[in-house]
Protein backbone atom coordinates (compact mmCIF):
# COMPACT_ATOMS: atom_id res chain seq x y z
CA UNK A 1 -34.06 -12.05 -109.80
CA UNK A 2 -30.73 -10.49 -108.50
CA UNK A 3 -27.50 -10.60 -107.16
CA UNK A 4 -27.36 -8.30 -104.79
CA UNK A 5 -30.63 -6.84 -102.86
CA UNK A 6 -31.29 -8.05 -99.63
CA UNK A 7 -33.38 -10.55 -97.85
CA UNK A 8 -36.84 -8.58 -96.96
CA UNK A 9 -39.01 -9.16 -93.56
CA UNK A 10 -42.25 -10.94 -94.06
CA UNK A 11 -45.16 -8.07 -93.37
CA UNK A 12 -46.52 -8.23 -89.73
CA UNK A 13 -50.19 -8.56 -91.22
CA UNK A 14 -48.72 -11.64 -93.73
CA UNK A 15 -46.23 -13.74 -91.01
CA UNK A 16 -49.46 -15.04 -89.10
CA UNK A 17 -50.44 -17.01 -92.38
CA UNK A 18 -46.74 -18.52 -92.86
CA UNK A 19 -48.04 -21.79 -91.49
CA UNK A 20 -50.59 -22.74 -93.96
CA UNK A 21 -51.16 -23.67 -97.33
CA UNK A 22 -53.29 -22.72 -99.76
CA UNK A 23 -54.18 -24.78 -102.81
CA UNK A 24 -56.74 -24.68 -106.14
CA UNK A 25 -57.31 -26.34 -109.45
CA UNK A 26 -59.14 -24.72 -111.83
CA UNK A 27 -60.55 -27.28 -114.72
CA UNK A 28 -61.18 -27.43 -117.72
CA UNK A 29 -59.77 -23.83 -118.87
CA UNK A 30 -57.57 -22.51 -122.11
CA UNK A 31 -54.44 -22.47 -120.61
CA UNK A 32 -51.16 -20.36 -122.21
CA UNK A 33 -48.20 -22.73 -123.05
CA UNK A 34 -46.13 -23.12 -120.14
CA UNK A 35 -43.17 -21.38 -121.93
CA UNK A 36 -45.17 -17.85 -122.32
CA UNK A 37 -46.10 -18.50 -117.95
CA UNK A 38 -42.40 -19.32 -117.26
CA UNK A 39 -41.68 -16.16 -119.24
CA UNK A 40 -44.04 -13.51 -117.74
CA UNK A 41 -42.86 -15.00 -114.23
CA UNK A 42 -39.32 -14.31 -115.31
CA UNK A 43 -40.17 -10.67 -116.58
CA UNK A 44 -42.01 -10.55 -112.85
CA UNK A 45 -38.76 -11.46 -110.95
CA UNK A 46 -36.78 -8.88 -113.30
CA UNK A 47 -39.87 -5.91 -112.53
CA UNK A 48 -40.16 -6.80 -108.95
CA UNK A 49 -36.75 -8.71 -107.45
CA UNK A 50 -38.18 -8.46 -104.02
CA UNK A 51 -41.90 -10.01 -105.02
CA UNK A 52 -43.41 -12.62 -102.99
CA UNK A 53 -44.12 -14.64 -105.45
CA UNK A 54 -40.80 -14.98 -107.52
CA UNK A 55 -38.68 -14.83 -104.50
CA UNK A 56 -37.74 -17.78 -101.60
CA UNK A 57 -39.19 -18.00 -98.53
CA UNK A 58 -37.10 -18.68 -95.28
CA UNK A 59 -39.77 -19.70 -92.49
CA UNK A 60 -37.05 -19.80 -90.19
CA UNK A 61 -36.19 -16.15 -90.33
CA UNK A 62 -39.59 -14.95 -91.77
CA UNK A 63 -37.99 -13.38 -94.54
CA UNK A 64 -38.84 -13.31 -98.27
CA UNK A 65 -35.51 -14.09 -100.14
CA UNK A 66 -34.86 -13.13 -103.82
CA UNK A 67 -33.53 -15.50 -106.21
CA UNK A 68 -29.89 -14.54 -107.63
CA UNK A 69 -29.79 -14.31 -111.34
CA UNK A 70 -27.46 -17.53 -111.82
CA UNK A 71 -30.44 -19.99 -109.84
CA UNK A 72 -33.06 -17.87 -111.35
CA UNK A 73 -33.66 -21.00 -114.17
CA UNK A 74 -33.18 -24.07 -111.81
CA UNK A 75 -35.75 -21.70 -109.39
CA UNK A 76 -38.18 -21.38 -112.38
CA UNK A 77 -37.66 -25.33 -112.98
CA UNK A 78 -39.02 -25.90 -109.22
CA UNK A 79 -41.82 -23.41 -109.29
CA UNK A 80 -43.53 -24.75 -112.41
CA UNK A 81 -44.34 -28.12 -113.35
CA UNK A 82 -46.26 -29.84 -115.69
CA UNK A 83 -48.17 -32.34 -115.83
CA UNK A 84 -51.13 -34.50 -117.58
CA UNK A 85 -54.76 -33.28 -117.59
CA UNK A 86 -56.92 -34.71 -114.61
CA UNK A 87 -59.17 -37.42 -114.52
CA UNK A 88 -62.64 -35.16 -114.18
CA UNK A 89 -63.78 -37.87 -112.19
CA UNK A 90 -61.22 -37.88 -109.65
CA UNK A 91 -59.20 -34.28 -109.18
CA UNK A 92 -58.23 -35.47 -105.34
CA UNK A 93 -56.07 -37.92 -107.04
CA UNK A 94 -54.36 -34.76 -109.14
CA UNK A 95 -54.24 -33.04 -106.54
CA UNK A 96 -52.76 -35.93 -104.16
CA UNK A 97 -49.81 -36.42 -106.79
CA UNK A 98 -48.73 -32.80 -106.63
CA UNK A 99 -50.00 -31.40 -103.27
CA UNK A 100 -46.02 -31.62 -101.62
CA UNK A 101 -44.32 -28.49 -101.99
CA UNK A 102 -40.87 -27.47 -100.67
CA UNK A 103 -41.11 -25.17 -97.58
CA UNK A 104 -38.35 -22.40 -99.60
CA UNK A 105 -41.56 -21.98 -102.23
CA UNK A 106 -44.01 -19.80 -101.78
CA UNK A 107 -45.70 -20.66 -105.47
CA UNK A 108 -45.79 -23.64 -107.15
CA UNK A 109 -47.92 -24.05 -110.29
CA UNK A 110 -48.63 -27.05 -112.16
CA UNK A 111 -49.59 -26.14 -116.02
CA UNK A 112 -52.11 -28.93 -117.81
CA UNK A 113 -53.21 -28.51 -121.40
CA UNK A 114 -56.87 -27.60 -119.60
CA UNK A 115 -56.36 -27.05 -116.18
CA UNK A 116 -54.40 -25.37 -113.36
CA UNK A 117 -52.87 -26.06 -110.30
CA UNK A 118 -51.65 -23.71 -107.83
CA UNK A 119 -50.15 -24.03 -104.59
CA UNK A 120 -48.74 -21.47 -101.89
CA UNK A 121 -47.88 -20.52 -98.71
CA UNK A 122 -50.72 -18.39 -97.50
CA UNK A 123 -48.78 -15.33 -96.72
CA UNK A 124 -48.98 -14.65 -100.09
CA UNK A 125 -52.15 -14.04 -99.98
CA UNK A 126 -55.71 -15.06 -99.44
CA UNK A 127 -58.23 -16.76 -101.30
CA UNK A 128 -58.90 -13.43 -103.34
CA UNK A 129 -55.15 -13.51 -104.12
CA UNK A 130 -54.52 -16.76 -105.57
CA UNK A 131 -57.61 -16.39 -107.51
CA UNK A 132 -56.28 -13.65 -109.27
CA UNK A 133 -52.62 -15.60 -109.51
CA UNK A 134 -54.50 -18.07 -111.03
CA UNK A 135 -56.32 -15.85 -113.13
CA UNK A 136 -52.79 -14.08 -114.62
CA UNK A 137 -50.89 -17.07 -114.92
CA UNK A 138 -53.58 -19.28 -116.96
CA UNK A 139 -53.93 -16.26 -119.07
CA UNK A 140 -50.19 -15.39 -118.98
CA UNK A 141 -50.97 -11.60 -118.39
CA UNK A 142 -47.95 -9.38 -117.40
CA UNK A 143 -49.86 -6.70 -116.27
CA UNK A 144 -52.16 -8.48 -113.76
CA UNK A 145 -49.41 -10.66 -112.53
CA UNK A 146 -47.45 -7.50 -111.88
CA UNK A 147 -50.18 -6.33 -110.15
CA UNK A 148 -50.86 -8.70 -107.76
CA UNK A 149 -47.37 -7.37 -106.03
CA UNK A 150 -48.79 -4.78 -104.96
CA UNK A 151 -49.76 -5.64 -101.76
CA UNK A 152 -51.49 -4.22 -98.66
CA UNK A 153 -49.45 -3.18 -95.68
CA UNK A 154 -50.12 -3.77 -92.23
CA UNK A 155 -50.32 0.10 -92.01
CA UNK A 156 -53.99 -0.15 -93.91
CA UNK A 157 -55.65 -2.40 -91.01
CA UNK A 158 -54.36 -0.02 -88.28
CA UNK A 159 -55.55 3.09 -90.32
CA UNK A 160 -58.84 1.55 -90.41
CA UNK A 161 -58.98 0.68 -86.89
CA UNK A 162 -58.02 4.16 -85.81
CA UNK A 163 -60.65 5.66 -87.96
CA UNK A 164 -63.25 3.11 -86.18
CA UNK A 165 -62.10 3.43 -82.85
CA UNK A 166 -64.87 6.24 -82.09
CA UNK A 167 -67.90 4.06 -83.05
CA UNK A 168 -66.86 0.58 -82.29
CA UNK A 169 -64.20 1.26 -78.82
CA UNK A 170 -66.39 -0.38 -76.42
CA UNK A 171 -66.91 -3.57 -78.41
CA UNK A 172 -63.68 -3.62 -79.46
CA UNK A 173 -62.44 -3.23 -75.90
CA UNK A 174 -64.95 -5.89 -74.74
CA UNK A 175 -63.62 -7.95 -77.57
CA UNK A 176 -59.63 -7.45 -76.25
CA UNK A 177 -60.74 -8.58 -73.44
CA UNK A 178 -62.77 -11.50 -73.70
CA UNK A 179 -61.55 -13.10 -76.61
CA UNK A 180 -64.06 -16.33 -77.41
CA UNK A 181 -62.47 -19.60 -78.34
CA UNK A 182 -63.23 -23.17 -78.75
CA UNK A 183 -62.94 -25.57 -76.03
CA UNK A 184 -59.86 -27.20 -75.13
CA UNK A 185 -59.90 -30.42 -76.60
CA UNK A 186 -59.15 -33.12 -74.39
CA UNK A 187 -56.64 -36.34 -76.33
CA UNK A 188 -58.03 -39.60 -77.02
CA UNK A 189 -54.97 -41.57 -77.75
CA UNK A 190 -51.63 -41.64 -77.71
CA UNK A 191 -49.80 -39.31 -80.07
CA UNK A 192 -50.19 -40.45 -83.70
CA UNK A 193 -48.21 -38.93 -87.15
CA UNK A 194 -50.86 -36.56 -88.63
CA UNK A 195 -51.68 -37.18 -92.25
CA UNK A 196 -53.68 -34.14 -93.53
CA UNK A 197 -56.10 -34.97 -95.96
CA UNK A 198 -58.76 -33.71 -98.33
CA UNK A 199 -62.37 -34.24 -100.48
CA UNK A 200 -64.78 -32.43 -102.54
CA UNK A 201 -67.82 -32.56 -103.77
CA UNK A 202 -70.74 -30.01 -105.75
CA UNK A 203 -73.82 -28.75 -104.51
CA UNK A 204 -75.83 -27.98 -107.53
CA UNK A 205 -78.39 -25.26 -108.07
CA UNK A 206 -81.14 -27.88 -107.46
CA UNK A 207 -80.41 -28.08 -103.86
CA UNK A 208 -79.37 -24.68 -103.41
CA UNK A 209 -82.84 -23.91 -104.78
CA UNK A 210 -84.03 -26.09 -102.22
CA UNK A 211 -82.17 -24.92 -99.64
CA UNK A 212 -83.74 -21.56 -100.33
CA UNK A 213 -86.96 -22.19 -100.66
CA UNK A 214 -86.48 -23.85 -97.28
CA UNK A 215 -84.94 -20.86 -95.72
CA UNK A 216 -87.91 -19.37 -97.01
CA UNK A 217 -90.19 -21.03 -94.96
CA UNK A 218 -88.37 -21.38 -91.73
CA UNK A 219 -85.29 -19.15 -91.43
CA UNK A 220 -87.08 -15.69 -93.58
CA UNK A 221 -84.45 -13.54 -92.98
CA UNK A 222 -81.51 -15.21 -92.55
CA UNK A 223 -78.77 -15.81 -95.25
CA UNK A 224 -77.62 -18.68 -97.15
CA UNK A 225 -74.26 -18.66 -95.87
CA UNK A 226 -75.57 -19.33 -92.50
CA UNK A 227 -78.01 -21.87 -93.38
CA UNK A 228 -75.25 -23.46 -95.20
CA UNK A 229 -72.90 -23.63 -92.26
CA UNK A 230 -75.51 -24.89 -89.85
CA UNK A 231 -76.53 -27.55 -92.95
CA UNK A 232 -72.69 -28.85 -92.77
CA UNK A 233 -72.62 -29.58 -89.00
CA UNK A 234 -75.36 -31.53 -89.70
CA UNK A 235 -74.42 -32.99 -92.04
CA UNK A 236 -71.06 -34.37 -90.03
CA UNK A 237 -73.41 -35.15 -87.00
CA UNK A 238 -75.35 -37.97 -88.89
CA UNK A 239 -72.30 -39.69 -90.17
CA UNK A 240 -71.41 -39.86 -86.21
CA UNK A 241 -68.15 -37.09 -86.46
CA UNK A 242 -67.55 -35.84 -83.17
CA UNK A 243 -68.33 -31.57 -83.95
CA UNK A 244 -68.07 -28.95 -81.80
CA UNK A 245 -71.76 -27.45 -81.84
CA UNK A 246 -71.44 -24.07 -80.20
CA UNK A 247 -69.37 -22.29 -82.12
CA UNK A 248 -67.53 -22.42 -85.32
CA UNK A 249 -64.50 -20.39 -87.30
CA UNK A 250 -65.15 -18.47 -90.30
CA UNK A 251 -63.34 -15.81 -92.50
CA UNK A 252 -64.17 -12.53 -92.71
CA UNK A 253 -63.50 -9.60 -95.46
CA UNK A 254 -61.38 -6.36 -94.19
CA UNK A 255 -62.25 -4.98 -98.06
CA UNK A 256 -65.12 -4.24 -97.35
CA UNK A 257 -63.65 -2.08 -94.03
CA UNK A 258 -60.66 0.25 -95.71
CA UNK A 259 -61.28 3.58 -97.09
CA UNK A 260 -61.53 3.62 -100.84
CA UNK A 261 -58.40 5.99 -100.87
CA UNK A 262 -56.34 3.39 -98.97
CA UNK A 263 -53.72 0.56 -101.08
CA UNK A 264 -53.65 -2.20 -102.70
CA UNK A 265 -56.59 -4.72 -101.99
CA UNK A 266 -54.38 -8.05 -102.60
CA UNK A 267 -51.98 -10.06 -99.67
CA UNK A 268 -53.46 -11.04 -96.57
CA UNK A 269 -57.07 -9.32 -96.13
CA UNK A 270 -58.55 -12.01 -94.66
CA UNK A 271 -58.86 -12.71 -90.98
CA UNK A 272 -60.71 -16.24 -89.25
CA UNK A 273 -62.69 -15.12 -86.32
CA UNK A 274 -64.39 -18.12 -83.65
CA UNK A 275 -67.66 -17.03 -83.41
CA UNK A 276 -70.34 -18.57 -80.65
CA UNK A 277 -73.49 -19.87 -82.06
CA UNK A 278 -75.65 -23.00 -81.70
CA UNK A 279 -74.75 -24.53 -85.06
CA UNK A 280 -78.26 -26.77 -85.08
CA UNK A 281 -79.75 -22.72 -85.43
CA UNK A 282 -79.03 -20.75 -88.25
CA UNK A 283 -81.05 -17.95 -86.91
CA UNK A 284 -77.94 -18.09 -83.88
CA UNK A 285 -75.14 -18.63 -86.52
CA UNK A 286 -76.70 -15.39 -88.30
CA UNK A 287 -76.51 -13.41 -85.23
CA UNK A 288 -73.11 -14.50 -84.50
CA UNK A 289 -72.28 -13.39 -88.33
CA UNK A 290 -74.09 -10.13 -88.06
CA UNK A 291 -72.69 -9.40 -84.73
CA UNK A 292 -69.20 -9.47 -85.69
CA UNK A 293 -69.50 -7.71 -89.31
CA UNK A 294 -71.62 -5.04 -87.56
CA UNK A 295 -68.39 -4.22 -85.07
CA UNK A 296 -65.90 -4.63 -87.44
CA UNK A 297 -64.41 -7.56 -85.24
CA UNK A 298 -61.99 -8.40 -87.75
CA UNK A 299 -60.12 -5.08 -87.32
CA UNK A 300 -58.61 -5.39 -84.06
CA UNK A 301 -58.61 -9.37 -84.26
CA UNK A 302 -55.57 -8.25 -87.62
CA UNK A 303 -54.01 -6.05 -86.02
CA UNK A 304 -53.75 -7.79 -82.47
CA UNK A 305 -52.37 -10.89 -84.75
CA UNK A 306 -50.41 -8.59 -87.19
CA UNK A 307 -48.69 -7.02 -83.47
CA UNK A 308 -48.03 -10.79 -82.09
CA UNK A 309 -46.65 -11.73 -85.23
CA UNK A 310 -44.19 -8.78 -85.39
CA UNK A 311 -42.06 -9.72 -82.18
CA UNK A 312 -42.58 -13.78 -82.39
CA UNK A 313 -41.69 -16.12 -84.51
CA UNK A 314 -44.56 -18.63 -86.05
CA UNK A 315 -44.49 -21.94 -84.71
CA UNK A 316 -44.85 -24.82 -87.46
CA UNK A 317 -47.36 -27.00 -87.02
CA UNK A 318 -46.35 -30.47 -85.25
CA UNK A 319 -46.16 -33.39 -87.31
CA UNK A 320 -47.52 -35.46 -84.59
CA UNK A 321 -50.57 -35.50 -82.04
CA UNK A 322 -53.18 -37.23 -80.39
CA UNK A 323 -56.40 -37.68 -81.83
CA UNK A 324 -58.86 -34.96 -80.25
CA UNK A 325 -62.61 -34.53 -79.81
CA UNK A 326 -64.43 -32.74 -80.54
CA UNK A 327 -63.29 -31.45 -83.84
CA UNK A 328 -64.28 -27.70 -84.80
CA UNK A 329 -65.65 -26.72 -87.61
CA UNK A 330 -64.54 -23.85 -89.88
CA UNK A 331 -67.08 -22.79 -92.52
CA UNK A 332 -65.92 -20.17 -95.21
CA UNK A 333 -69.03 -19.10 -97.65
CA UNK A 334 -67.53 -17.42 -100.47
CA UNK A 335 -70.52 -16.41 -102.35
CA UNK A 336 -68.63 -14.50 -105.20
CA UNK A 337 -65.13 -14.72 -105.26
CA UNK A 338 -63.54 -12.21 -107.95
CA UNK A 339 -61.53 -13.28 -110.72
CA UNK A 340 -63.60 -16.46 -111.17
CA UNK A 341 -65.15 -15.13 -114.20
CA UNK A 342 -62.12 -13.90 -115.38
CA UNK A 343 -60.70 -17.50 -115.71
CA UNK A 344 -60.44 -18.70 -119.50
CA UNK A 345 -63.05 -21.39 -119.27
CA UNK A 346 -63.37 -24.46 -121.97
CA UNK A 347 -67.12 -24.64 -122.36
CA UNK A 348 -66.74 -28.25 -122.81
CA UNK A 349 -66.84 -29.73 -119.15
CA UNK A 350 -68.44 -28.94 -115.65
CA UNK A 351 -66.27 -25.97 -114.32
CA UNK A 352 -64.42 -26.78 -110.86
CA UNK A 353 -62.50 -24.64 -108.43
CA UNK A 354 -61.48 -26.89 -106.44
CA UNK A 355 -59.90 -24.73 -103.15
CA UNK A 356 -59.04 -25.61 -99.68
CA UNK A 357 -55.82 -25.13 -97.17
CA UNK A 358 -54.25 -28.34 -96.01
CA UNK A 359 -55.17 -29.27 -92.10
CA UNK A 360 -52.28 -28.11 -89.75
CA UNK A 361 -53.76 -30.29 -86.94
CA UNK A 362 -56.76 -33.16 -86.14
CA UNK A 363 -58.55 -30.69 -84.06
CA UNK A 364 -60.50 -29.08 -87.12
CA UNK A 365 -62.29 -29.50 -89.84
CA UNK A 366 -62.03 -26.64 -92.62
CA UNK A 367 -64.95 -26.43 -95.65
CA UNK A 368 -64.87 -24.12 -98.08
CA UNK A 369 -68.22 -23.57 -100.30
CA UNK A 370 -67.91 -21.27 -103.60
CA UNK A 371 -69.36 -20.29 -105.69
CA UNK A 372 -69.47 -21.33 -109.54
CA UNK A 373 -72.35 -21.00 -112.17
CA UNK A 374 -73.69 -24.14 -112.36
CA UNK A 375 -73.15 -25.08 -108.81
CA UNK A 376 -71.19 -24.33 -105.10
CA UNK A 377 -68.05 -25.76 -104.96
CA UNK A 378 -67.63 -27.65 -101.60
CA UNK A 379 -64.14 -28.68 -100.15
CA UNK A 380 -62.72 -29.91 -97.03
CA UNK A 381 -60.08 -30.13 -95.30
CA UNK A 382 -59.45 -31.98 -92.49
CA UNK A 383 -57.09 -35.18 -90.52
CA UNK A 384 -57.49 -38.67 -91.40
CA UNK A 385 -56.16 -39.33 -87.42
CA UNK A 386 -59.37 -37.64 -86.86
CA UNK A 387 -61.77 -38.53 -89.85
CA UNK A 388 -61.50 -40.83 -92.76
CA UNK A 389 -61.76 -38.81 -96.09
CA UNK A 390 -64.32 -41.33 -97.51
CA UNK A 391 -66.56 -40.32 -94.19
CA UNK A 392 -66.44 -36.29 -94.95
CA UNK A 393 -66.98 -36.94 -98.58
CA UNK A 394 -70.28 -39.28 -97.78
CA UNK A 395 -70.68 -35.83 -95.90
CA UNK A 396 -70.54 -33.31 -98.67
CA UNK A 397 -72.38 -35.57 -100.70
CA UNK A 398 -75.42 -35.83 -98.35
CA UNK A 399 -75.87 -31.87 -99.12
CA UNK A 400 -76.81 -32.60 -102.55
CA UNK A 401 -79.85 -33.98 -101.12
CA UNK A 402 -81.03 -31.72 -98.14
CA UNK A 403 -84.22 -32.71 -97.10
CA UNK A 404 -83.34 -35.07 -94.53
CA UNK A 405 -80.55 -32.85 -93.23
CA UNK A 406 -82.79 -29.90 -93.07
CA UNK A 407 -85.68 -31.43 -90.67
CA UNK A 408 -82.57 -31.59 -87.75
CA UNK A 409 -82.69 -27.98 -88.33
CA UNK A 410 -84.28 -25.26 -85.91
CA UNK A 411 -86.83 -23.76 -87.97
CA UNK A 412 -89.35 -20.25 -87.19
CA UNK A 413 -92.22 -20.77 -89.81
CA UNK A 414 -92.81 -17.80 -91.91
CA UNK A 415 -95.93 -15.76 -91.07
CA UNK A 416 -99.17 -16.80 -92.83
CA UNK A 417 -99.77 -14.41 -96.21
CA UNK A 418 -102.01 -12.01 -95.75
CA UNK A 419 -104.61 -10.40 -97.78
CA UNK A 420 -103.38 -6.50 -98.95
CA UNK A 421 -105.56 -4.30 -97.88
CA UNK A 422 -108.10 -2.07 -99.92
CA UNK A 423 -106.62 1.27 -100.21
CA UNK A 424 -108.96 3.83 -98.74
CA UNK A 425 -110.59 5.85 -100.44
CA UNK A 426 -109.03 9.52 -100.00
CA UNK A 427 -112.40 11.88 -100.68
């Protein structure tokens, strides 16, 4: 909030992301009066004029522009809404009446007595980082708004990569190189508008227990997250979407990858990798997974982006094209995503975090699957060109009840138990 400092570059490791959307409601939660949120927002802009988050964005220039002091209210006015408390029983139609937001804003929230809405451009961060947005705005906390701002700089990603390089050269070289990708995807019609769409659904703790004990069996060894992603394909397959099944998209962590000494952990840490893998196998998706955590793949994938997107400008998705097969898949586990129990939760409803980034295309489809305490949250996202919403929610729903979905599953049975031996006797 000023009248005089200047327009500031978008961060090479952020500009990739200026394309996409990210979006959540949180329900049913204790949420501040709207008045105390406009005002810590307000104090934000006068702390930090050049934030992110209380500033413009101009995708044209890939700039981050602050508000002047004499727009700062009609700003505020745009940036946070309110509205009426969702149905329970039907958040995509909440979400439907306030998912359009201006392409100068890169936060929009919109306050309910007991629930939240936030939307943004993704270069303001990641899932992590709208969690925690969500987190300081519901609670209208200065201090964890404030520090959301400070954000990590492309420099941390190269520091990390030059500190790797020794270990991990050749497969990062080999991964330069030979970058994997999906297959083209060949049209099937003539060029349609797109109309990005969206649906949700909850896989309770029964079926994750079942899911487990089923890994158990069949899979010993292998995690959740890829049993989870192979249980999605198939679950697309037998309602007759045409998936991609040898490889899929997922996000992986750079946290986990900087040096404790190193910056701030919020902004764009984050980075979607195509990994090969049959996807009827979750012993192959787990390689695929393992493979690319145990080279640190996501390091040079950043900064290889993070260098594109500092001399080129990011193209904006079209508005039309024709319908493609096969769609990919992008499955994002997020097994514990912090700041969810931060969230002031009402103990008087089923808790949803309902999350997902709009489709930029038909060529995809994007599910996200987090992680609550009564249940995974599962979202996706996804092109009604492509799909019909009411298909990919029958879909989501068929999860709930895995037992059909699992037998298309490769399985290894577990080794028979058997019988400890006697120790010997040591005399």
């Amino acid at each position: 909030m000023t009248g005089t400092r200047r327009p500031r570059r978008i961060a090479s490791i952020d500009r990739p992301w200026t394309v996409q959307k990210s979006l959540v409601l949180a329900t049913p939660l204790a949420v501040k009066p709207v008045d105390e949120i406009r005002a810590v927002l307000t104090e934000h802009a006068r702390r930090h004029p050049g934030s992110p988050i209380t500033s413009r964005l101009d995708p044209a220039s890939c700039r981050w522009l602050p508000v002047p002091l004499g727009e700062w209210e009609a700003h505020l006015d745009r940036m946070v809404v309110t509205a009426a408390d969702p149905d329970p029983g039907d958040l995509d139609g909440h979400i439907s009446a306030h998912v359009v937001v201006p392409a100068d804003l890169p936060l929009v929230v919109v306050v309910s007595p007991t629930s939240m809405l936030a939307q943004t451009n993704h270069a303001v961060g990641d899932a992590i980082t709208l969690t925690q947005l969500v987190v300081a705005l519901s609670r209208a906390d200065q201090a964890q708004l404030d520090a959301v701002e400070q954000r990590a700089r492309t420099a941390e990603p190269v520091w990390a990569l030059l500190r790797g390089l020794r270990p991990h050269h050749r497969d990062w070289a080999q991964y330069v190189r030979h970058r994997t990708a999906p297959p083209t995807p060949s049209a099937t019609g003539p060029a349609v508008t797109l109309r990005p769409s969206f649906a949700g659904s909850v896989l309770s703790n029964t079926a994750l227990r079942d899911i487990t004990r089923w890994r158990n069996a069949n899979a010993r060894g292998v995690s959740l997250t890829s049993v989870l992603t192979s249980l999605a394909h198939q679950a697309f397959l037998r309602r007759d979407m045409p998936v991609h099944d040898q490889g899929f998209y997922t996000l992986l962590d750079l946290r986990p990858l900087l040096p404790a000494s190193t910056g701030p952990r919020w902004g764009n840490l984050s980075k979607s990798l195509y990994l090969t893998a049959d996807l009827t196998d979750p012993r192959a998706v787990e390689v695929a997974l393992k493979a690319a955590r145990k080279t640190r793949r996501a390091l040079p994938a950043t900064v290889v982006a993070a260098a594109t997107g500092a001399v080129s400008r990011p193209r904006p998705p079209d508005a039309t094209s024709p319908t493609t097969t096969p769609m990919v898949l992008t499955f994002n586990s997020i097994p514990t995503l912090p700041g969810l129990s931060e969230l002031p939760w009402n103990e008087t409803g089923q808790r949803r975090y309902y999350g997902f980034g709009p489709a930029v295309g038909s060529g995809g489809i994007t599910v996200f699957a987090i992680r609550l305490r009564e249940h995974m949250e599962l979202t996706a996202s996804f092109d009604e060109t492509a799909v019909s919403a009411d298909t990919v929610r029958e879909a989501l729903e068929a999860m709930s009840d895995p037992a059909v979905l699992l037998t298309g599953l490769a399985t290894t049975p577990a080794p028979p138990a058997t019988k400890p031996q006697q120790a010997s006797d040591p005399r």
